[in-house]
N, C-alpha and C. Protein backbone atom coordinates (compact mmCIF):
# COMPACT_ATOMS: atom_id res chain seq x y z
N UNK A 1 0.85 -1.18 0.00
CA UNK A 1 0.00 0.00 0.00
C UNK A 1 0.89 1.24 0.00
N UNK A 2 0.27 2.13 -0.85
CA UNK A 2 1.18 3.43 -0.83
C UNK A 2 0.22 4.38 -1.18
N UNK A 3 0.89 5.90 -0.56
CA UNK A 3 0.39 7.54 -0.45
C UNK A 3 0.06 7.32 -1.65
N UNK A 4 -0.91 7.83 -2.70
CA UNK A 4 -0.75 8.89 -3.45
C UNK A 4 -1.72 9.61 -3.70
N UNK A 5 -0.86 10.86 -4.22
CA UNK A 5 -1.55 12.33 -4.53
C UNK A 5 -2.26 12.05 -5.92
N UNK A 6 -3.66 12.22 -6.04
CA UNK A 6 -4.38 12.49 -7.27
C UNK A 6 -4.47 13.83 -7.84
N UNK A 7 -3.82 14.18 -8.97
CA UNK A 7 -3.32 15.06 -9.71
C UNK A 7 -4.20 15.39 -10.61
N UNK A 8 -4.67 14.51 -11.34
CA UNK A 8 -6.11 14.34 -12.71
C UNK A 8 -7.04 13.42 -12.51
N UNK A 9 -8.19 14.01 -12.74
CA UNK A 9 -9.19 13.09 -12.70
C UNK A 9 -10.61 12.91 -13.76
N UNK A 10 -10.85 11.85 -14.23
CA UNK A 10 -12.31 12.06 -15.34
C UNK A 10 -12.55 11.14 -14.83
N UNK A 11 -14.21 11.79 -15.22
CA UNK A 11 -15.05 10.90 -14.53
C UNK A 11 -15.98 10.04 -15.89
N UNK A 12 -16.31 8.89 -15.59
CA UNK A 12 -16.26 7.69 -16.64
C UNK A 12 -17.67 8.00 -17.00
N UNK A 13 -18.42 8.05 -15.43
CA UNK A 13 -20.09 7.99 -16.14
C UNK A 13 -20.10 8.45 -14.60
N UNK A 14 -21.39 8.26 -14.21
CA UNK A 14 -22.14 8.13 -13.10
C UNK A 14 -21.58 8.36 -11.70
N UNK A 15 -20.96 6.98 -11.61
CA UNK A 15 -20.24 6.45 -10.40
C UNK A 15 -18.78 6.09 -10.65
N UNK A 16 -18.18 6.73 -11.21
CA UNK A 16 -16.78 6.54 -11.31
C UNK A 16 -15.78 7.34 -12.03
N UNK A 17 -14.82 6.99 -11.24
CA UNK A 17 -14.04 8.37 -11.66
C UNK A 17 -12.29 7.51 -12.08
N UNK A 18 -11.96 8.11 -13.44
CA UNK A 18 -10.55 7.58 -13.42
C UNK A 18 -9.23 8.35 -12.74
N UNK A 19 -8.71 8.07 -11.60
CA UNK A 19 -7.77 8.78 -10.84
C UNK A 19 -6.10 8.71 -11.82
N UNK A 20 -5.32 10.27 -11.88
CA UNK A 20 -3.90 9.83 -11.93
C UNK A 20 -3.25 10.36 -11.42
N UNK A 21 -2.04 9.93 -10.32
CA UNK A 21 -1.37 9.89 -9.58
C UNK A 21 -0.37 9.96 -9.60
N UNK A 22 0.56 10.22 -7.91
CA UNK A 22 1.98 9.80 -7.54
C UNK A 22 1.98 9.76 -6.28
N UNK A 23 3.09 9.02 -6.34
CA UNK A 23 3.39 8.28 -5.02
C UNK A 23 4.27 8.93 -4.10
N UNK A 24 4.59 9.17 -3.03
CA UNK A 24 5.67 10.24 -2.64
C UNK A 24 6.95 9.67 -3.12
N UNK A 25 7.37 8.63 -3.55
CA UNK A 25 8.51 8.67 -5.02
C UNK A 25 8.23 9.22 -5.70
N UNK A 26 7.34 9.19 -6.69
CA UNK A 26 7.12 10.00 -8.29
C UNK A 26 6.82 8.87 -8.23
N UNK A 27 6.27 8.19 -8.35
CA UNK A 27 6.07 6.50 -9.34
C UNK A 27 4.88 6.87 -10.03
N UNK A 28 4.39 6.84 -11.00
CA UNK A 28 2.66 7.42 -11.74
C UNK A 28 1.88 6.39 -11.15
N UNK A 29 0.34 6.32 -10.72
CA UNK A 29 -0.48 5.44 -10.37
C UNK A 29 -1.45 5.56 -11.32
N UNK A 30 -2.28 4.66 -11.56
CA UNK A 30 -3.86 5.05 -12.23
C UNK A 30 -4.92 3.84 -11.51
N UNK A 31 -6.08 4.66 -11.07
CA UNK A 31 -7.21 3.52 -10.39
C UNK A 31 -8.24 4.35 -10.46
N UNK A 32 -9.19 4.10 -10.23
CA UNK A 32 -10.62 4.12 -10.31
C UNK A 32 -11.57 4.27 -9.36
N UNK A 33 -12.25 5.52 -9.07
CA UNK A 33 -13.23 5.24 -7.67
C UNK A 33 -14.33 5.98 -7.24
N UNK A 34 -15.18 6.27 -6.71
CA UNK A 34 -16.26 5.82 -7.25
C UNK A 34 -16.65 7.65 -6.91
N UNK A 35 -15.94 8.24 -6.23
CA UNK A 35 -15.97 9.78 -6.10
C UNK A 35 -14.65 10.75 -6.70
N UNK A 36 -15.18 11.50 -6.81
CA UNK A 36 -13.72 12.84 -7.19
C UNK A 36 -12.62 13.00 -6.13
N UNK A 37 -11.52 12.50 -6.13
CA UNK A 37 -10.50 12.37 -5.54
C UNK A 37 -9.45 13.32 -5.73
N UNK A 38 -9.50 14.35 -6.64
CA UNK A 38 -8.49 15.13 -7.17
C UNK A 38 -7.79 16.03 -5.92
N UNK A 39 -6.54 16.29 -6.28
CA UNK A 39 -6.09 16.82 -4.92
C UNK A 39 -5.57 16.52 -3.56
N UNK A 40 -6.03 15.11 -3.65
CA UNK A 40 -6.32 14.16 -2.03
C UNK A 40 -5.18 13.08 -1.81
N UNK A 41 -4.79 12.63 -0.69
CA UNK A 41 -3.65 11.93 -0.95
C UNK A 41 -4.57 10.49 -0.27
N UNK A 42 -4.42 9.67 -0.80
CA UNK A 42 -5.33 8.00 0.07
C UNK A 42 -4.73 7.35 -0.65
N UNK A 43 -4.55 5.83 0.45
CA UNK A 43 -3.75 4.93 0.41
C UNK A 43 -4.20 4.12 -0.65
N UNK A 44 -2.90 3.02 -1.51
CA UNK A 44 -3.31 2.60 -2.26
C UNK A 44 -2.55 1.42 -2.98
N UNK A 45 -3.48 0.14 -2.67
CA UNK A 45 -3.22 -1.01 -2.90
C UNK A 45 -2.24 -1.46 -4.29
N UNK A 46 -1.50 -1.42 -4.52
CA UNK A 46 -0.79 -1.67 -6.15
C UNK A 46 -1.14 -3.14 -6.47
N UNK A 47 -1.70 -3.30 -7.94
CA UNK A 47 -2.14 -4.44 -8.25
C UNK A 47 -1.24 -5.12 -9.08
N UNK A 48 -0.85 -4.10 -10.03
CA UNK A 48 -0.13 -4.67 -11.03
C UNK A 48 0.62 -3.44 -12.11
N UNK A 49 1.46 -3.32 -13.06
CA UNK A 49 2.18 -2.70 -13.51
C UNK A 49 1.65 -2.57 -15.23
N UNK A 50 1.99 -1.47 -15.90
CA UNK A 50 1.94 -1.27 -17.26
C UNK A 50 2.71 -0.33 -18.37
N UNK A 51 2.51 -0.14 -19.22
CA UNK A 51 4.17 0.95 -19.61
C UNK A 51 3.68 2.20 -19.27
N UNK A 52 2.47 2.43 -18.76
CA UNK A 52 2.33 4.06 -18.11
C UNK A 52 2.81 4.35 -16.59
N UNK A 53 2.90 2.77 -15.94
CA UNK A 53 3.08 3.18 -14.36
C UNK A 53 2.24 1.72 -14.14
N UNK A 54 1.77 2.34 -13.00
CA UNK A 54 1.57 1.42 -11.71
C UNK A 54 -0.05 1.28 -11.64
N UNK A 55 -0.61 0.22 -11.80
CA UNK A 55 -2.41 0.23 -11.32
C UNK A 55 -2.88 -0.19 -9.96
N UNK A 56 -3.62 0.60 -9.83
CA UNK A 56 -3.74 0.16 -8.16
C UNK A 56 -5.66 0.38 -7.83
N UNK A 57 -5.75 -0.14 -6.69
CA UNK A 57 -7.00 -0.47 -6.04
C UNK A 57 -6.87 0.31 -4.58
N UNK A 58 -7.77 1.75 -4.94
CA UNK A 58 -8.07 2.47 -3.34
C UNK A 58 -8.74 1.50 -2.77
């Protein structure tokens, strides 16, 4: 689990929002949830990796 700061955010439809991130490294994150997170720093599960960065589960 790790910090990160949500930097950008769109929202998909309804109930969800695509978050993008960093970690207090710099590492880029991207996850998904179900309110506007922009700005906010919350913890965050890393699932798995891709050539943009890091995917993770608030």
């Amino acid at each position: 689990t790790l910090p990160v700061l949500w930097e950008s955010v769109t929202k998909m439809d309804s109930n969800a929002w695509h978050l993008h991130g960093l970690t207090d490294n710099y590492l880029r994150v991207q996850a998904q949830a179900d309110q506007n997170l922009w700005n906010q720093i919350t913890p965050v599960r890393i699932s798995r990796r891709d050539q943009k960065g890091l995917i993770g589960t608030i």
